[in-house]
C-alpha atoms as a PDB file:
ATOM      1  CA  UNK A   1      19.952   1.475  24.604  1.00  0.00           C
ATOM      2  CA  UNK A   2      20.204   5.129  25.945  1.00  0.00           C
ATOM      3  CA  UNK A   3      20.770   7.167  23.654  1.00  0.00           C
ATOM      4  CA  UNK A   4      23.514   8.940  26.170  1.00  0.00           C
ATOM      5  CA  UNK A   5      25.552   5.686  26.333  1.00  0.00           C
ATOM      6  CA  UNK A   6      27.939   4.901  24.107  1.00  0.00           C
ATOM      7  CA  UNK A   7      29.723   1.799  23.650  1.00  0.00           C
ATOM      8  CA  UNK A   8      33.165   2.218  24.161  1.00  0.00           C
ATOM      9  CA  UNK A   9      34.531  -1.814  24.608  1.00  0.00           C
ATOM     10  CA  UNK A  10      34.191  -4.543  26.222  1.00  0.00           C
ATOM     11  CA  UNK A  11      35.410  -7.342  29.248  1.00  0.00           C
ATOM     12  CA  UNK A  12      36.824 -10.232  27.604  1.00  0.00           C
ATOM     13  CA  UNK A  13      37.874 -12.023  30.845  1.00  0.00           C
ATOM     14  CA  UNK A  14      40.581 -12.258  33.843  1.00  0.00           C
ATOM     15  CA  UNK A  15      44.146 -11.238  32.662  1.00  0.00           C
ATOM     16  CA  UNK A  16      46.708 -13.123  35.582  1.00  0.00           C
ATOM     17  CA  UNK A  17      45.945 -14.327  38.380  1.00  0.00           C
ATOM     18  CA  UNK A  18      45.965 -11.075  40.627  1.00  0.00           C
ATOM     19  CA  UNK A  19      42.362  -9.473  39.561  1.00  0.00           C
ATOM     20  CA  UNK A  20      43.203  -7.854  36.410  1.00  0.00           C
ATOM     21  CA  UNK A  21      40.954  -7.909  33.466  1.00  0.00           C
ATOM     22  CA  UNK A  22      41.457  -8.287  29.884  1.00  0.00           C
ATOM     23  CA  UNK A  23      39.858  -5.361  28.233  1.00  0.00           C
ATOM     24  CA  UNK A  24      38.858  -5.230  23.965  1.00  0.00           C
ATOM     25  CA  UNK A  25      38.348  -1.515  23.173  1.00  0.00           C
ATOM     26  CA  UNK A  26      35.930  -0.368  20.219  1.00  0.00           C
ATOM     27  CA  UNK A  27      37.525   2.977  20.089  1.00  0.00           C
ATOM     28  CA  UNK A  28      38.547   4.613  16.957  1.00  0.00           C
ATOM     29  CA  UNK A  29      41.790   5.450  19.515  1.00  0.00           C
ATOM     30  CA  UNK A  30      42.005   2.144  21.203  1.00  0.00           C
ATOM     31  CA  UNK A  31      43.632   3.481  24.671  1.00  0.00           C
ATOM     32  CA  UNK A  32      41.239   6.024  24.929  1.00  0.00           C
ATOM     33  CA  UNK A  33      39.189   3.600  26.709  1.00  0.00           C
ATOM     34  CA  UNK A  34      40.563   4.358  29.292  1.00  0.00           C
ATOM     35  CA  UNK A  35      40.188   8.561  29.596  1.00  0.00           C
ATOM     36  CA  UNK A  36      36.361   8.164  29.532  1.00  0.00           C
ATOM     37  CA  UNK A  37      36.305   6.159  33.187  1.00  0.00           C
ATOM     38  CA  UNK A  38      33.661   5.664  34.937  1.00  0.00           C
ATOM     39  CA  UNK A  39      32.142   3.475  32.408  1.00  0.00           C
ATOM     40  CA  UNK A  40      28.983   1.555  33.201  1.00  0.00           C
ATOM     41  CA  UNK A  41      26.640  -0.727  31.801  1.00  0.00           C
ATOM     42  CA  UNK A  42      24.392  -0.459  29.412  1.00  0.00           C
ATOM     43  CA  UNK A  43      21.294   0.338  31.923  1.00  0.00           C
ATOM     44  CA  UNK A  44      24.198   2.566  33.573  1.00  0.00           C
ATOM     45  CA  UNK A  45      23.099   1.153  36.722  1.00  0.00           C
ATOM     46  CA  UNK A  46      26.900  -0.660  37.322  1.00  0.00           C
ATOM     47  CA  UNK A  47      29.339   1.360  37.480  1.00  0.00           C
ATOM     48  CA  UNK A  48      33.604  -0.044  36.524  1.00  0.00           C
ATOM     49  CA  UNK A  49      36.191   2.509  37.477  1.00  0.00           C
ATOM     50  CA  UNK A  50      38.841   1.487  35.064  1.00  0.00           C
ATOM     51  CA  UNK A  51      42.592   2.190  35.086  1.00  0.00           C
ATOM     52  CA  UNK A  52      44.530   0.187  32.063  1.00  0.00           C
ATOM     53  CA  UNK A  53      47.705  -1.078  33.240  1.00  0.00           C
ATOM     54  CA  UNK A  54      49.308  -2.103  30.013  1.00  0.00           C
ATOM     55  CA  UNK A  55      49.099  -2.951  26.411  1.00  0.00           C
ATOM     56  CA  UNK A  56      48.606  -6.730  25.476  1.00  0.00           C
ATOM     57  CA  UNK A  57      47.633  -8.816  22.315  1.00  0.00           C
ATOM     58  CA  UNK A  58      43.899  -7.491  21.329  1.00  0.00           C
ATOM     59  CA  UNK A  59      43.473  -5.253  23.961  1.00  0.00           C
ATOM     60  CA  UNK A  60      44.607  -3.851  27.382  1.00  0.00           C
ATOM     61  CA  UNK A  61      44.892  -5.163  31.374  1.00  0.00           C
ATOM     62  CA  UNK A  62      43.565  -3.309  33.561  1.00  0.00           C
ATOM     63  CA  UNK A  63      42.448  -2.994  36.637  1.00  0.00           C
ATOM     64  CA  UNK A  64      38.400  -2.297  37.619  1.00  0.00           C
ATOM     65  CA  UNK A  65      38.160  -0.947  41.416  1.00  0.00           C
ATOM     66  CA  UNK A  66      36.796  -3.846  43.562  1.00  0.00           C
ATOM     67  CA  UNK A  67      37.666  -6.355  41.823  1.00  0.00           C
ATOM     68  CA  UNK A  68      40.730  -8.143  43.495  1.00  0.00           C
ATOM     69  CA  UNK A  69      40.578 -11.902  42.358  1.00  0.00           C
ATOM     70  CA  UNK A  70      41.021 -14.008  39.070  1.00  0.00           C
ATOM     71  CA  UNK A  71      37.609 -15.265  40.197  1.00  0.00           C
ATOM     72  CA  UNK A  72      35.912 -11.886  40.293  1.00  0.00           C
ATOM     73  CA  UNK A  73      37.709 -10.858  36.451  1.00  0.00           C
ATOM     74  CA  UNK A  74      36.266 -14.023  35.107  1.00  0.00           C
ATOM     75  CA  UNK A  75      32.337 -13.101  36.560  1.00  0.00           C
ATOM     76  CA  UNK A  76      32.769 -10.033  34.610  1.00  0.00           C
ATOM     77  CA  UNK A  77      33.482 -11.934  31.080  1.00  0.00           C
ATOM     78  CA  UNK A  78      31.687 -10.751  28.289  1.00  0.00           C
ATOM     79  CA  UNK A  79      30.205  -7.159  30.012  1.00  0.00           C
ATOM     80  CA  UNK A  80      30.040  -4.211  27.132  1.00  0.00           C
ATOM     81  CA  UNK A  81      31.175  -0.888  28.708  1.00  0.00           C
ATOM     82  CA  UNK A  82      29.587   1.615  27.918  1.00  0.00           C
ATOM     83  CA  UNK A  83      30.336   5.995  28.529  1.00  0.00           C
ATOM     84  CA  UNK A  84      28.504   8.855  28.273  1.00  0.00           C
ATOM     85  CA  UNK A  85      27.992  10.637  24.975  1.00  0.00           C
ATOM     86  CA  UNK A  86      29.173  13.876  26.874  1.00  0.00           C
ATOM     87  CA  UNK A  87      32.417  12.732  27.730  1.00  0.00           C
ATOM     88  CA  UNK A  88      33.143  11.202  24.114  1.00  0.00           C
ATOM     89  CA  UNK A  89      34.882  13.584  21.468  1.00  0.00           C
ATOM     90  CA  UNK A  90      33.229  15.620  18.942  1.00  0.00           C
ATOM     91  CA  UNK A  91      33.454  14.014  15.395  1.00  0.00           C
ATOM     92  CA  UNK A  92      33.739  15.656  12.104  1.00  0.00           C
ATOM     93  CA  UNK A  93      30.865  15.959   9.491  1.00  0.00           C
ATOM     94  CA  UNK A  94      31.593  12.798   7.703  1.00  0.00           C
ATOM     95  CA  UNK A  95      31.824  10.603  10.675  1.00  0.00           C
ATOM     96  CA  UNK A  96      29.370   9.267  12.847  1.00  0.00           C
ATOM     97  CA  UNK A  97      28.562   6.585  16.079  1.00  0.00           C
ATOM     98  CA  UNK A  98      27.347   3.654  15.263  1.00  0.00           C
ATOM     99  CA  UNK A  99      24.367   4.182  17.707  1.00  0.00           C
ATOM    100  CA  UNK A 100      23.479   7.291  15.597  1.00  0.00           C
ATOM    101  CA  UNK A 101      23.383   5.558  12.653  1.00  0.00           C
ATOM    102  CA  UNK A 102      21.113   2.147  13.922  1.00  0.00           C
ATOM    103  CA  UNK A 103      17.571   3.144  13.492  1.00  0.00           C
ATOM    104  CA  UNK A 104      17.666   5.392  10.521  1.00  0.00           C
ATOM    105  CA  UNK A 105      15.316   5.156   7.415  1.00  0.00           C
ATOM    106  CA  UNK A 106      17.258   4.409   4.100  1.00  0.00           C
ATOM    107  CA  UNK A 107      15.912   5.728   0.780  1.00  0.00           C
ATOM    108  CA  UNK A 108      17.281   5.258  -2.369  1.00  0.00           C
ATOM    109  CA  UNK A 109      18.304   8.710  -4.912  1.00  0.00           C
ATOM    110  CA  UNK A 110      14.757   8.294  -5.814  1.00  0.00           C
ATOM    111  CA  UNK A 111      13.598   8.704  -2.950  1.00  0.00           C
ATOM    112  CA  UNK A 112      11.852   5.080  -2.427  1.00  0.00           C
ATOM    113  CA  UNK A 113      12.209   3.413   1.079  1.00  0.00           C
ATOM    114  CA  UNK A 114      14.470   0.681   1.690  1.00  0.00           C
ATOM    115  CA  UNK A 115      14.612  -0.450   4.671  1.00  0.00           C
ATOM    116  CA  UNK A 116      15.770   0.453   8.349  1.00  0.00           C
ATOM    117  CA  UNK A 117      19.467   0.159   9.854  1.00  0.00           C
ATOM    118  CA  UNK A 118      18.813  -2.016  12.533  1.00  0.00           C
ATOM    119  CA  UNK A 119      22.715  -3.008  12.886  1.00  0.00           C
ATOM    120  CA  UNK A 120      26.353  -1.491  11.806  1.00  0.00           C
ATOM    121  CA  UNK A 121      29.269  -3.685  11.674  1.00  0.00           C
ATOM    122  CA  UNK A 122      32.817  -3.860  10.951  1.00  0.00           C
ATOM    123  CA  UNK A 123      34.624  -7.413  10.275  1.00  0.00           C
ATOM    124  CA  UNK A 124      37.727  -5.831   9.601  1.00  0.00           C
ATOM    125  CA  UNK A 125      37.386  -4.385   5.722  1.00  0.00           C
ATOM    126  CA  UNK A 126      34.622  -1.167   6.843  1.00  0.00           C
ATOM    127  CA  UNK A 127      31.452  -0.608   8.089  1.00  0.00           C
ATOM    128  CA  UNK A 128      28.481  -2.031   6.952  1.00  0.00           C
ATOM    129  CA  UNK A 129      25.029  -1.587   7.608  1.00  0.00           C
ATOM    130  CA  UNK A 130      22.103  -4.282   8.212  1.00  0.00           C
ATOM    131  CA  UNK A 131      19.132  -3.026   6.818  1.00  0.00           C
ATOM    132  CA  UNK A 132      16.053  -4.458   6.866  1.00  0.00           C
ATOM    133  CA  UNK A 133      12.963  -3.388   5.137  1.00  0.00           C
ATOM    134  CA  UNK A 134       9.531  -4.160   3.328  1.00  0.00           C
ATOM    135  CA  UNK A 135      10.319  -6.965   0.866  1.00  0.00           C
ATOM    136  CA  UNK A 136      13.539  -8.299   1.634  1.00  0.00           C
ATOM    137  CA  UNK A 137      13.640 -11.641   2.271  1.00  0.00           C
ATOM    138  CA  UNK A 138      16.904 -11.183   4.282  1.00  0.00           C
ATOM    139  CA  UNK A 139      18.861  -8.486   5.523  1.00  0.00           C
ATOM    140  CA  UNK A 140      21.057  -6.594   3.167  1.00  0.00           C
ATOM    141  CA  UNK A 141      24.621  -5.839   4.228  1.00  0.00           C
ATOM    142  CA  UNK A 142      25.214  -2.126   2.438  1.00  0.00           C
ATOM    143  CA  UNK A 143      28.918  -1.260   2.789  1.00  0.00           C
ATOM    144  CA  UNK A 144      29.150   2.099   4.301  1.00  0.00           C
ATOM    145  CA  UNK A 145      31.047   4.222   2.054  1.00  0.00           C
ATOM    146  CA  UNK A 146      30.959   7.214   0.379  1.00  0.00           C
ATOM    147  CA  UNK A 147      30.089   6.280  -2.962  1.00  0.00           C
ATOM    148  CA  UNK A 148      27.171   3.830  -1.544  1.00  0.00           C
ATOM    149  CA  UNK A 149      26.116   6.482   1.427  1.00  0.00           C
ATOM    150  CA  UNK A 150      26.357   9.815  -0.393  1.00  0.00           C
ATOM    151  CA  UNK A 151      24.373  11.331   2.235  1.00  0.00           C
ATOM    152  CA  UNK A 152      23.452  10.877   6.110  1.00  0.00           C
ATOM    153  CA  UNK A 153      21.303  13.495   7.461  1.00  0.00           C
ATOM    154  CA  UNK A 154      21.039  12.776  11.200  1.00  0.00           C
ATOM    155  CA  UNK A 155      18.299  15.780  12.029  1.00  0.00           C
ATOM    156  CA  UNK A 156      15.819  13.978   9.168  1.00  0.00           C
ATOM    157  CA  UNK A 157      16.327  10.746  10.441  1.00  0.00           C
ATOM    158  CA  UNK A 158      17.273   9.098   6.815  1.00  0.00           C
ATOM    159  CA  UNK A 159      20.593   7.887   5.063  1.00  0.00           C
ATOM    160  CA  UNK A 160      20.828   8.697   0.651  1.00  0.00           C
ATOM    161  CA  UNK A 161      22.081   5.022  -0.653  1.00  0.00           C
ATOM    162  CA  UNK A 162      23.158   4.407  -3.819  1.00  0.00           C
ATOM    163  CA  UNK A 163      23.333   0.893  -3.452  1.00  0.00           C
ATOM    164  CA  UNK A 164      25.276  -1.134  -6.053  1.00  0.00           C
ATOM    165  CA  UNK A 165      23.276  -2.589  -8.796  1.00  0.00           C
ATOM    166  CA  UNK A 166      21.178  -5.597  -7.707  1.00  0.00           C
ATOM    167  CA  UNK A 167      21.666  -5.509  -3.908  1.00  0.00           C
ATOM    168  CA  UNK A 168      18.449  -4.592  -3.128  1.00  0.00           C
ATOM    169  CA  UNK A 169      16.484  -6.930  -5.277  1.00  0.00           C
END
């Protein structure tokens, strides 16, 4: 991925019958989705000019220029949207993008390598990271918190874990 995209949400499908699509937002400010149009794929070579029309259950409709038919919504099932890091707010020291995050070396207070963050996720109760590394027969699922992730230092590359006792073994 680009590291000037940003994944913002995604297309889960037509909404109606009249060429509106049912959008899921990954913003921390779900209808913000909707300030950073034109959004565009993750090779940024399609473009979606998107206008949400309402509120609905797990998401928005809305409406994507050009596309006029249940028929063309449905095509567009399961596309990520993605914006420009430029258009995207500023965030505060102690938060970060996932995409910043994927990629980074994790060492323990020690000092000793752990792994990699190859993946961040969220199933509802906070962030965790999938980190893979020498030794692990699996990935490890680190929750992302404060007391587990004392530090993240962006500019170096590496996340400080303090992992809880055991996870790593």
């Amino acid at each position: 991925m680009s590291e000037t995209k940003i994944i913002v949400g995604a297309i889960a499908g037509a909404f109606g019958v009249h060429g509106e699509v049912r959008i899921k937002s990954f913003c921390a400010e779900p209808e913000a989705i909707g300030e950073y149009s034109p959004l565009t794929s993750e090779d940024g070579k399609t473009e979606y000019v998107l206008t949400l029309t309402r509120a609905i259950p797990n998401g928005f409709a809305g409406r994507i220029t050009g596309v006029e038919t249940k028929e063309e919504a449905d095509a567009l099932r399961g596309v990520t949207l993605f914006a420009d890091r430029e258009a995207l707010p500023s965030l505060p020291d102690d938060e970060f993008y996932h995409a910043d995050l994927i990629g980074l070396t994790v060492l323990d207070t020690g000092g000793a390598v752990l792994g990699q963050v190859r993946n961040v996720l969220n199933h509802g109760a906070g962030d965790l990271l999938e980190v893979h590394g020498p030794g692990l027969k699996a990935p490890v699922l680190l929750p992302f918190t404060l007391k587990n992730v004392p530090t993240v230092d962006l500019s170096s590359g590496r996340i400080i874990a303090d992992p809880p006792e055991g996870l790593f073994e």
